[in-house]
Protein backbone atom coordinates (compact mmCIF):
# COMPACT_ATOMS: atom_id res chain seq x y z
CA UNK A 1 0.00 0.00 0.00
CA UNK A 2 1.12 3.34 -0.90
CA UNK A 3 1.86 5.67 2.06
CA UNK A 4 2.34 9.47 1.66
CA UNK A 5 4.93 11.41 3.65
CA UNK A 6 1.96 12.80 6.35
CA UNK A 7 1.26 9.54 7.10
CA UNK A 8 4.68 8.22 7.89
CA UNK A 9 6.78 8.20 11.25
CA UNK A 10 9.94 10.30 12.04
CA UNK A 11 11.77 6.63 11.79
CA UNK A 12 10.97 6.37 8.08
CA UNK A 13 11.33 10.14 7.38
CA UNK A 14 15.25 9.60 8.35
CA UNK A 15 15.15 6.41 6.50
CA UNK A 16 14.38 8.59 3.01
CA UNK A 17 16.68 10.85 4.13
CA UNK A 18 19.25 8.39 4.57
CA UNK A 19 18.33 6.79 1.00
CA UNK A 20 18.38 9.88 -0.64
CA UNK A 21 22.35 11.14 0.57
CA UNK A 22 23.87 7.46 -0.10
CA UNK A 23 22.56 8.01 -3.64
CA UNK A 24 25.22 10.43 -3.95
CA UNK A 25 28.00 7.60 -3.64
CA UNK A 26 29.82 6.58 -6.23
CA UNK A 27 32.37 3.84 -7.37
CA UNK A 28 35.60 4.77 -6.05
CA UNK A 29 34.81 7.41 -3.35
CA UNK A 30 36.41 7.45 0.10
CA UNK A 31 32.97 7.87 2.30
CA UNK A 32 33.07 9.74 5.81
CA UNK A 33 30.60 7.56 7.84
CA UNK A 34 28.97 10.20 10.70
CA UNK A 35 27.82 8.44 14.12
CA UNK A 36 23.76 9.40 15.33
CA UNK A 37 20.79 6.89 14.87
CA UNK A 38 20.16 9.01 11.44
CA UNK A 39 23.63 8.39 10.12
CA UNK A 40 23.43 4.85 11.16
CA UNK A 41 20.40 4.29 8.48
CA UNK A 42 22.58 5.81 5.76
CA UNK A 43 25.08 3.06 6.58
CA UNK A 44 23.27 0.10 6.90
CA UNK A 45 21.78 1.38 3.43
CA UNK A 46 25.31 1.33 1.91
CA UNK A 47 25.41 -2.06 3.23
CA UNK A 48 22.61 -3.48 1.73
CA UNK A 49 23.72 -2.10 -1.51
CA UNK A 50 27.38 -3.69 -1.54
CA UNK A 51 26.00 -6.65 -0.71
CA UNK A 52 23.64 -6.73 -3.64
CA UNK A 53 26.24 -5.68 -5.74
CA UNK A 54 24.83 -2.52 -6.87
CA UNK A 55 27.63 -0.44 -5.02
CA UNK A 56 31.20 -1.32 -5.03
CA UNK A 57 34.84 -0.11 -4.60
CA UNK A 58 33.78 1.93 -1.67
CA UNK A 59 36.43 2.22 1.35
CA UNK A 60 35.02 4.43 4.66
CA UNK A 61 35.96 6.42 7.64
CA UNK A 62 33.99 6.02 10.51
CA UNK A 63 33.86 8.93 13.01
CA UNK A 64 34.13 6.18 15.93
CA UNK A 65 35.62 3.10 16.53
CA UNK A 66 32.10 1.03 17.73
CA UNK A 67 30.92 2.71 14.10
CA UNK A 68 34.00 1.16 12.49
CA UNK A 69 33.31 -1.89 14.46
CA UNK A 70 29.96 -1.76 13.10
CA UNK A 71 30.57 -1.05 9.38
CA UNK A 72 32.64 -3.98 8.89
CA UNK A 73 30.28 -6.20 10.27
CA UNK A 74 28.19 -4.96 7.89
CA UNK A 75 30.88 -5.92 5.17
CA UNK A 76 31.68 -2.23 4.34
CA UNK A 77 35.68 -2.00 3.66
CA UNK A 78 37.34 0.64 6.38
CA UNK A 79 40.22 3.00 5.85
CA UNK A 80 41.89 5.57 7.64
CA UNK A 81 42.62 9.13 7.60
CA UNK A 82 46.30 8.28 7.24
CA UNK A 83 45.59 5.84 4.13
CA UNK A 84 43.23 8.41 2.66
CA UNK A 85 43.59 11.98 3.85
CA UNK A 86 41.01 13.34 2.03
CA UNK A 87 37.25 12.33 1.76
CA UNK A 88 35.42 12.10 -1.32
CA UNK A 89 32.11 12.27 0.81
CA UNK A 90 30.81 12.33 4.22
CA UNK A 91 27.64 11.50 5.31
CA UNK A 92 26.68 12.56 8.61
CA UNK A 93 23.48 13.43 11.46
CA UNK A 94 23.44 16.37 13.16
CA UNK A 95 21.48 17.53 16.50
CA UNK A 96 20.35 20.83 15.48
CA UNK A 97 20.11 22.49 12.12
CA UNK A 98 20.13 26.68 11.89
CA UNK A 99 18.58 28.63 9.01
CA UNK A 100 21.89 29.41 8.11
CA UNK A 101 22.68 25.64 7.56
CA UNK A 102 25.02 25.71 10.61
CA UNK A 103 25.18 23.06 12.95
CA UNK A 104 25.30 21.25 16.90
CA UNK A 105 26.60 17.93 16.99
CA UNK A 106 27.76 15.60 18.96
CA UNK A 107 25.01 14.16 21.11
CA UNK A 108 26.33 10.55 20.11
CA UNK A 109 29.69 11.37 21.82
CA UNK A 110 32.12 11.41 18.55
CA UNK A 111 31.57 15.29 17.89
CA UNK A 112 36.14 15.37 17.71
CA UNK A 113 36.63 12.80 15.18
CA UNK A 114 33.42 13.56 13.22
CA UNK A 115 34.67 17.09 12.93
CA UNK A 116 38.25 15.85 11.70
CA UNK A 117 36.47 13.39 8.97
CA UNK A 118 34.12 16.92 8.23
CA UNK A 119 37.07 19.10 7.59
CA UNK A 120 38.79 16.04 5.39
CA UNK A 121 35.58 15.94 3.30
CA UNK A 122 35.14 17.38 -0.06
CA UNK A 123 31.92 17.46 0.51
CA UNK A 124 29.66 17.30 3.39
CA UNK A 125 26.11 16.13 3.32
CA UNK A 126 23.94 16.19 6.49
CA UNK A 127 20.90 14.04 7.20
CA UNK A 128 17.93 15.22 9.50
CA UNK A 129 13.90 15.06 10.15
CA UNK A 130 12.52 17.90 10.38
CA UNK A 131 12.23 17.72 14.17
CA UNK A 132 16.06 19.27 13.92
CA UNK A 133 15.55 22.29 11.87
CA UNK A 134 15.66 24.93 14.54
CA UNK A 135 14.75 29.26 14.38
CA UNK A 136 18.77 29.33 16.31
CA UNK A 137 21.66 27.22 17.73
CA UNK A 138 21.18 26.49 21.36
CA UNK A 139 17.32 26.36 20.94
CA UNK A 140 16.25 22.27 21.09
CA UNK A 141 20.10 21.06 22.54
CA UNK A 142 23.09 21.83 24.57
CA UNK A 143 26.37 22.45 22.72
CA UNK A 144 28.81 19.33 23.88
CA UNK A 145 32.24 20.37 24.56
CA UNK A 146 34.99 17.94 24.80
CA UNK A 147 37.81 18.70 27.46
CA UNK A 148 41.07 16.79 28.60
CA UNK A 149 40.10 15.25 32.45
CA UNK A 150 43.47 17.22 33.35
CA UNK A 151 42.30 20.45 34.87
CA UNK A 152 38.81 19.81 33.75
CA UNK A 153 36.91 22.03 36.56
CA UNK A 154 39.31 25.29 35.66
CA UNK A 155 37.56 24.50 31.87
CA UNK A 156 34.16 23.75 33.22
CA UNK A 157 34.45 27.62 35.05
CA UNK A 158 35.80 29.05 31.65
CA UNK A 159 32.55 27.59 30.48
CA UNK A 160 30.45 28.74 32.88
CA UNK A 161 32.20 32.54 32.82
CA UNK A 162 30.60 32.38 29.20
CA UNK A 163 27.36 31.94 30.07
CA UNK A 164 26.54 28.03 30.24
CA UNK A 165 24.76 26.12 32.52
CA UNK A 166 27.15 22.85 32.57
CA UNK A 167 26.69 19.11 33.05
CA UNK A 168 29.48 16.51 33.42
CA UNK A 169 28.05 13.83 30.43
CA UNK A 170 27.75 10.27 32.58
CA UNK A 171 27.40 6.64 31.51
CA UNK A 172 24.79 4.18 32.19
CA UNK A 173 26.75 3.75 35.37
CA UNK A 174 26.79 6.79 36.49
CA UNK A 175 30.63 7.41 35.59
CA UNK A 176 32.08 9.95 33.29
CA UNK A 177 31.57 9.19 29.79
CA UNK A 178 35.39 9.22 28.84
CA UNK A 179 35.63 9.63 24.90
CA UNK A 180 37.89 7.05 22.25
CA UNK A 181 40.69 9.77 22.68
CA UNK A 182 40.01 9.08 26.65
CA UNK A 183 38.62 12.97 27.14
CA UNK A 184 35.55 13.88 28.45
CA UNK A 185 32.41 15.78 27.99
CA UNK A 186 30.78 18.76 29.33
CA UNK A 187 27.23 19.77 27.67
CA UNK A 188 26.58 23.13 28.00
CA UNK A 189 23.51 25.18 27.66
CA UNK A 190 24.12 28.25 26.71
CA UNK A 191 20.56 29.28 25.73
CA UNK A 192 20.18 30.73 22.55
CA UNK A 193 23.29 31.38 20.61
CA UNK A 194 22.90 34.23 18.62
CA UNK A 195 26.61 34.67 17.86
CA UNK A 196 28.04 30.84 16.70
CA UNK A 197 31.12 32.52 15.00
CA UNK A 198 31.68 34.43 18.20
CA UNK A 199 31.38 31.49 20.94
CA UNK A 200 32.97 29.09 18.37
CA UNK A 201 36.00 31.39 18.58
CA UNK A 202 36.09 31.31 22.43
CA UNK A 203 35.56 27.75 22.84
CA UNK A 204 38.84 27.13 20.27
CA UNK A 205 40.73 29.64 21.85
CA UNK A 206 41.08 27.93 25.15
CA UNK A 207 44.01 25.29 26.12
CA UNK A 208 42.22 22.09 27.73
CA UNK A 209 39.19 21.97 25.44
CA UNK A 210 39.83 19.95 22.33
CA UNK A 211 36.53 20.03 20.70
CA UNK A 212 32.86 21.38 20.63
CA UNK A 213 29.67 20.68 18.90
CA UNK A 214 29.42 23.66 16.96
CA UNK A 215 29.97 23.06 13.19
CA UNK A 216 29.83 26.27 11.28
CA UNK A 217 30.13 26.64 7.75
CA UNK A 218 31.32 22.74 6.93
CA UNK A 219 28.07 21.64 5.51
CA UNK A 220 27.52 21.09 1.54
CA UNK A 221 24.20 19.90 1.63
CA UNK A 222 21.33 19.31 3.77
CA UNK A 223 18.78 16.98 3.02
CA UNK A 224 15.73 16.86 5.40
CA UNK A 225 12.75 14.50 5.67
CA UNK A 226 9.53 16.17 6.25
CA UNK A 227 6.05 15.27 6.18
CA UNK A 228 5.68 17.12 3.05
CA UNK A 229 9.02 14.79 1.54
CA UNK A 230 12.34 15.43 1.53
CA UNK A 231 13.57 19.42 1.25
CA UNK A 232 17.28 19.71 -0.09
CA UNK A 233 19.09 22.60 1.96
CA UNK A 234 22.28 24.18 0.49
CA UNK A 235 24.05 27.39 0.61
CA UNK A 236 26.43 28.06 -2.35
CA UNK A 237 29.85 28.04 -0.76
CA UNK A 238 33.57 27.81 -2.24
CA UNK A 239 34.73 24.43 -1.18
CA UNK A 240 36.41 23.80 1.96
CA UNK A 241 40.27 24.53 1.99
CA UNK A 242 41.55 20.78 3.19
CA UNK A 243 44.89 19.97 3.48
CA UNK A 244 45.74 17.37 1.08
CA UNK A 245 48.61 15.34 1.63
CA UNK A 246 50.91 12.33 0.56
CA UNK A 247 50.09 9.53 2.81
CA UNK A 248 54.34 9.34 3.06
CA UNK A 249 54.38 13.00 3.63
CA UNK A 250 56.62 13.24 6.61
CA UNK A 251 56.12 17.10 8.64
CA UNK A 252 59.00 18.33 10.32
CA UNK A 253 58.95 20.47 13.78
């Protein structure tokens, strides 16, 4: 039976989402896998199309080691940044979406290494329901910030002088949720953000915290299941400046 898009549920929304950004995979690429239940779909969809033989030649960076875990066991072919330095493609969730097509990530715990894959990428397409499209940053989520455990509470005041209202990200049992670099995470609300550029700038500027959720200006492409189907968000943009190197490229101090 045919269903329309108003009669569907978020789950499937992502689902056409997903379907819709591995289409853009071809033969040959290097893929950036993203981490988020969203992302997940668009892997498991790459799966099922190796293994029907309608994609092949396709090696991947996962943003996470349980995601690289996972891809193989899905028979998807892994790589590394250091075997491939630059990304053909990278297909990632995100937490929040602005109008201006900027972005929080990092709910899923992987918001470091998904923004080294982003940054890699050629291009960058996001996957979202509509649920994520937001009026401003820091409406529906917290920005995560990841911080080294040395000195953490001198970072978690630096966060607090800027305005956010901090909590210590735990496991199921209650400890620290402790990163695949071994750092931790601090979410912070900071209410609205009306200047991303501004508190993006402050967050890097600071020795102790290695990464945050806010991703401005790396996305290509957008695409967004709605009840009304899928809307295709993009903002033309130069490409992103990545630093392309030899694999044997050796950088002296």
């Amino acid at each position: 039976m045919h269903h329309s898009f108003a009669e569907i549920s978020t789950e499937d929304l992502k689902r056409h989402a997903a379907e819709h950004a591995v289409r853009e995979i071809r033969p040959g690429m290097v893929v950036g896998l993203g981490e988020g239940t969203t992302a997940r779909l668009a892997v498991r969809r790459l799966a099922e199309l190796l293994q029907r033989g309608e994609m092949y030649d396709i090696v991947a960076v996962a943003s996470s080691r349980r995601l690289e875990r996972w891809a193989r066991a899905l028979g998807i072919s892994t790589t590394t940044l250091q075997e491939h330095p630059v990304v053909d493609l990278t297909i990632d969730g995100a937490d929040e979406v602005s109008p201006a097509l900027n972005l929080i990530k990092g709910r899923g715990g992987a918001l470091l290494r998904e923004k080294i894959v982003a940054q890699a990428s050629r291009r960058e397409v996001i996957i979202v329901d509509e649920t994520k499209l937001s009026p401003a940053l820091g409406t529906r989520c917290p920005v995560p910030v990841e911080i080294l455990p040395f000195g953490w509470r001198s970072q978690a005041a630096y966060l607090e002088s800027l305005g956010a209202r901090i909590n210590v990200r735990r496991n199921g049992r209650g400890d620290n949720r402790i990163t695949d670099q071994g750092n931790m995470i601090i979410d912070c609300d900071f209410g609205v953000v009306d200047k991303p550029r501004t508190l993006a700038s402050n967050l890097d500027a600071r020795a102790g915290i290695v990464a945050h959720g806010l991703f401005i200006d790396f996305v290509s492409e957008i695409v967004v299941g709605t009840h009304d189907g899928l809307r295709i968000l993009a903002v033309p943009q130069p490409p992103k400046a990545s630093t392309q190197l030899n694999p044997n490229t050796s950088i002296k101090a």
